[in-house]
Protein backbone atom coordinates (compact mmCIF):
# COMPACT_ATOMS: atom_id res chain seq x y z
CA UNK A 1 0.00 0.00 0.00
CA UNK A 2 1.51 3.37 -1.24
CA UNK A 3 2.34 5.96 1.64
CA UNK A 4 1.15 9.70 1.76
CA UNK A 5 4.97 10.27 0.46
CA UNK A 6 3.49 8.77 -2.73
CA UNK A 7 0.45 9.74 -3.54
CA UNK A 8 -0.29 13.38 -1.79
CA UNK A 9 -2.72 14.32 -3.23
CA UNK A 10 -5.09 12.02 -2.71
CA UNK A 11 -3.53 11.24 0.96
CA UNK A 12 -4.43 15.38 1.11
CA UNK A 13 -7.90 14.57 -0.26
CA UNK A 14 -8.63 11.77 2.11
CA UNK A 15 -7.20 13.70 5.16
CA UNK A 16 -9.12 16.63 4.62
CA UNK A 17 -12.17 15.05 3.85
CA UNK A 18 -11.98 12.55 7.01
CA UNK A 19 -11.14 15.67 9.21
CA UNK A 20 -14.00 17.99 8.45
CA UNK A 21 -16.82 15.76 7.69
CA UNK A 22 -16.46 12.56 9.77
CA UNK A 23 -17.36 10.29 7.76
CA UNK A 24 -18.93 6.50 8.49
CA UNK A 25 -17.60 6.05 5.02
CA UNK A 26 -15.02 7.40 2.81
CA UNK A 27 -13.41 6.20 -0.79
CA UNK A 28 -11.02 8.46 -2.43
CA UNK A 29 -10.45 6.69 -6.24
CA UNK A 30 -7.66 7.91 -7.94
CA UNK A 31 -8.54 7.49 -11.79
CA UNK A 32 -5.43 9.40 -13.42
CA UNK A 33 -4.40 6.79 -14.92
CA UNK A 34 -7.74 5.97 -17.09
CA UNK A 35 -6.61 9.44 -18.74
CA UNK A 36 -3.57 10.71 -20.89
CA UNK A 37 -1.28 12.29 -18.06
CA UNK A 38 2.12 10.84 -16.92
CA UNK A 39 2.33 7.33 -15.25
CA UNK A 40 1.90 8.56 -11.22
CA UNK A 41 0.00 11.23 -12.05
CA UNK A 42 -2.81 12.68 -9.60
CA UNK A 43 -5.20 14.74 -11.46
CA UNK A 44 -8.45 12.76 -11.89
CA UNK A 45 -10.84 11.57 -8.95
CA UNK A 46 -13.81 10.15 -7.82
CA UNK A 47 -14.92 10.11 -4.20
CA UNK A 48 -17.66 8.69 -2.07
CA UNK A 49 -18.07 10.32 1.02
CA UNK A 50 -21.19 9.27 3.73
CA UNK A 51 -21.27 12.12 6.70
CA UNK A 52 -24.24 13.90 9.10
CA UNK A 53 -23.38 16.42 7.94
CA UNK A 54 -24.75 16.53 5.14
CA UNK A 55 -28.22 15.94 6.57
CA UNK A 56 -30.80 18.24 5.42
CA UNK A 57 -28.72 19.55 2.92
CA UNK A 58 -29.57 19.89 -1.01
CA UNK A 59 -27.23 17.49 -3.32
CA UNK A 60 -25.41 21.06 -4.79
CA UNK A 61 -24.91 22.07 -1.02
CA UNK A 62 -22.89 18.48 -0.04
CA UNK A 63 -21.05 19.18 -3.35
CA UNK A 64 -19.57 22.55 -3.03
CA UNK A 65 -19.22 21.57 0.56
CA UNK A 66 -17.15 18.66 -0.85
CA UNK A 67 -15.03 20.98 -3.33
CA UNK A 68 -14.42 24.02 -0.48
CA UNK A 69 -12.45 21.16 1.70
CA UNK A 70 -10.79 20.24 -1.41
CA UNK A 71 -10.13 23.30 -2.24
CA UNK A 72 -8.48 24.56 0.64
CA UNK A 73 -6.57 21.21 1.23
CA UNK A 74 -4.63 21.43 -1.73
CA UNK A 75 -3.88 24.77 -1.58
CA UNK A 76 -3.15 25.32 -5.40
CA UNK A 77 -1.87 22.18 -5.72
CA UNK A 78 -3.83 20.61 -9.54
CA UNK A 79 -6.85 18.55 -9.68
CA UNK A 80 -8.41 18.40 -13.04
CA UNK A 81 -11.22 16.24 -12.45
CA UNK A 82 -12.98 15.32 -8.83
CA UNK A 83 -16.68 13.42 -9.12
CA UNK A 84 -18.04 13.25 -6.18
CA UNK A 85 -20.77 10.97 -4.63
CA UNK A 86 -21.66 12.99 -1.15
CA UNK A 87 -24.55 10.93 0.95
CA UNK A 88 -26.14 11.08 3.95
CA UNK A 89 -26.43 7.82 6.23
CA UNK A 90 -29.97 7.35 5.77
CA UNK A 91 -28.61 7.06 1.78
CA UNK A 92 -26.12 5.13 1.85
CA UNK A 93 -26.76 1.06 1.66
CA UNK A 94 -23.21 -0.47 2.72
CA UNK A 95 -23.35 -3.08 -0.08
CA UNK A 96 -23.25 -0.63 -2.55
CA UNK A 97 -20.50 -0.91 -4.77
CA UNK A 98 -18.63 2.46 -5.92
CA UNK A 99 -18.31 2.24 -10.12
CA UNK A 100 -15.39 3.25 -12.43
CA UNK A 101 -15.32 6.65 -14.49
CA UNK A 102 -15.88 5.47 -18.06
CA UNK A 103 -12.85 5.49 -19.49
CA UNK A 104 -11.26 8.66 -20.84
CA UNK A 105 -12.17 9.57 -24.82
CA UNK A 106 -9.26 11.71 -25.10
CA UNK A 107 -11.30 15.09 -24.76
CA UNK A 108 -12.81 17.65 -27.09
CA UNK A 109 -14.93 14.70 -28.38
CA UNK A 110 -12.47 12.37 -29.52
């Protein structure tokens, strides 16, 4: 299993993530490598997050929530791509199984 050392960014995702929303469940999916950026890249993810907090609050709400942490745990640091799956526990059915991005079609419609 690859350290923080390796992979910061998405140790930085996960970190942030764990530490402001609590989370009874947490996946952070690095998918760079479905996409045309160097081998060891981190620029494309997907994340499933289950938290209280995001009781009572509209799907766009849990998302920019979601982004802000992000946002301000990376500090400029480059993610190109972040899709995001925020629940609440009354949502989330522990058997489900989080999906793959499709894979990457090269942008601008290729």
């Amino acid at each position: 299993m690859a350290n923080s050392v390796e992979k910061p960014i998405e140790a930085a995702i996960r970190e942030g993530l764990a530490g402001q929303l609590n989370p009874i469940h947490l996946e952070v999916v690095n998918e760079s490598y479905m996409h045309n950026v160097p081998k060891g890249a981190e620029t494309h993810f997907k994340v499933l997050v289950v938290s209280e907090q995001f009781d009572g609050l509209p799907l766009i709400k849990r998302h920019r929530l979601v982004n802000e942490i992000v946002k301000q745990k990376l500090a400029g640091d480059f993610v190109h791509a972040l899709s995001i799956e925020a629940k609440t526990p009354t949502q989330w059915d522990p058997n489900y199984k989080l999906e793959p991005s499709p894979n990457c079609r090269g942008g601008f419609g290729k």
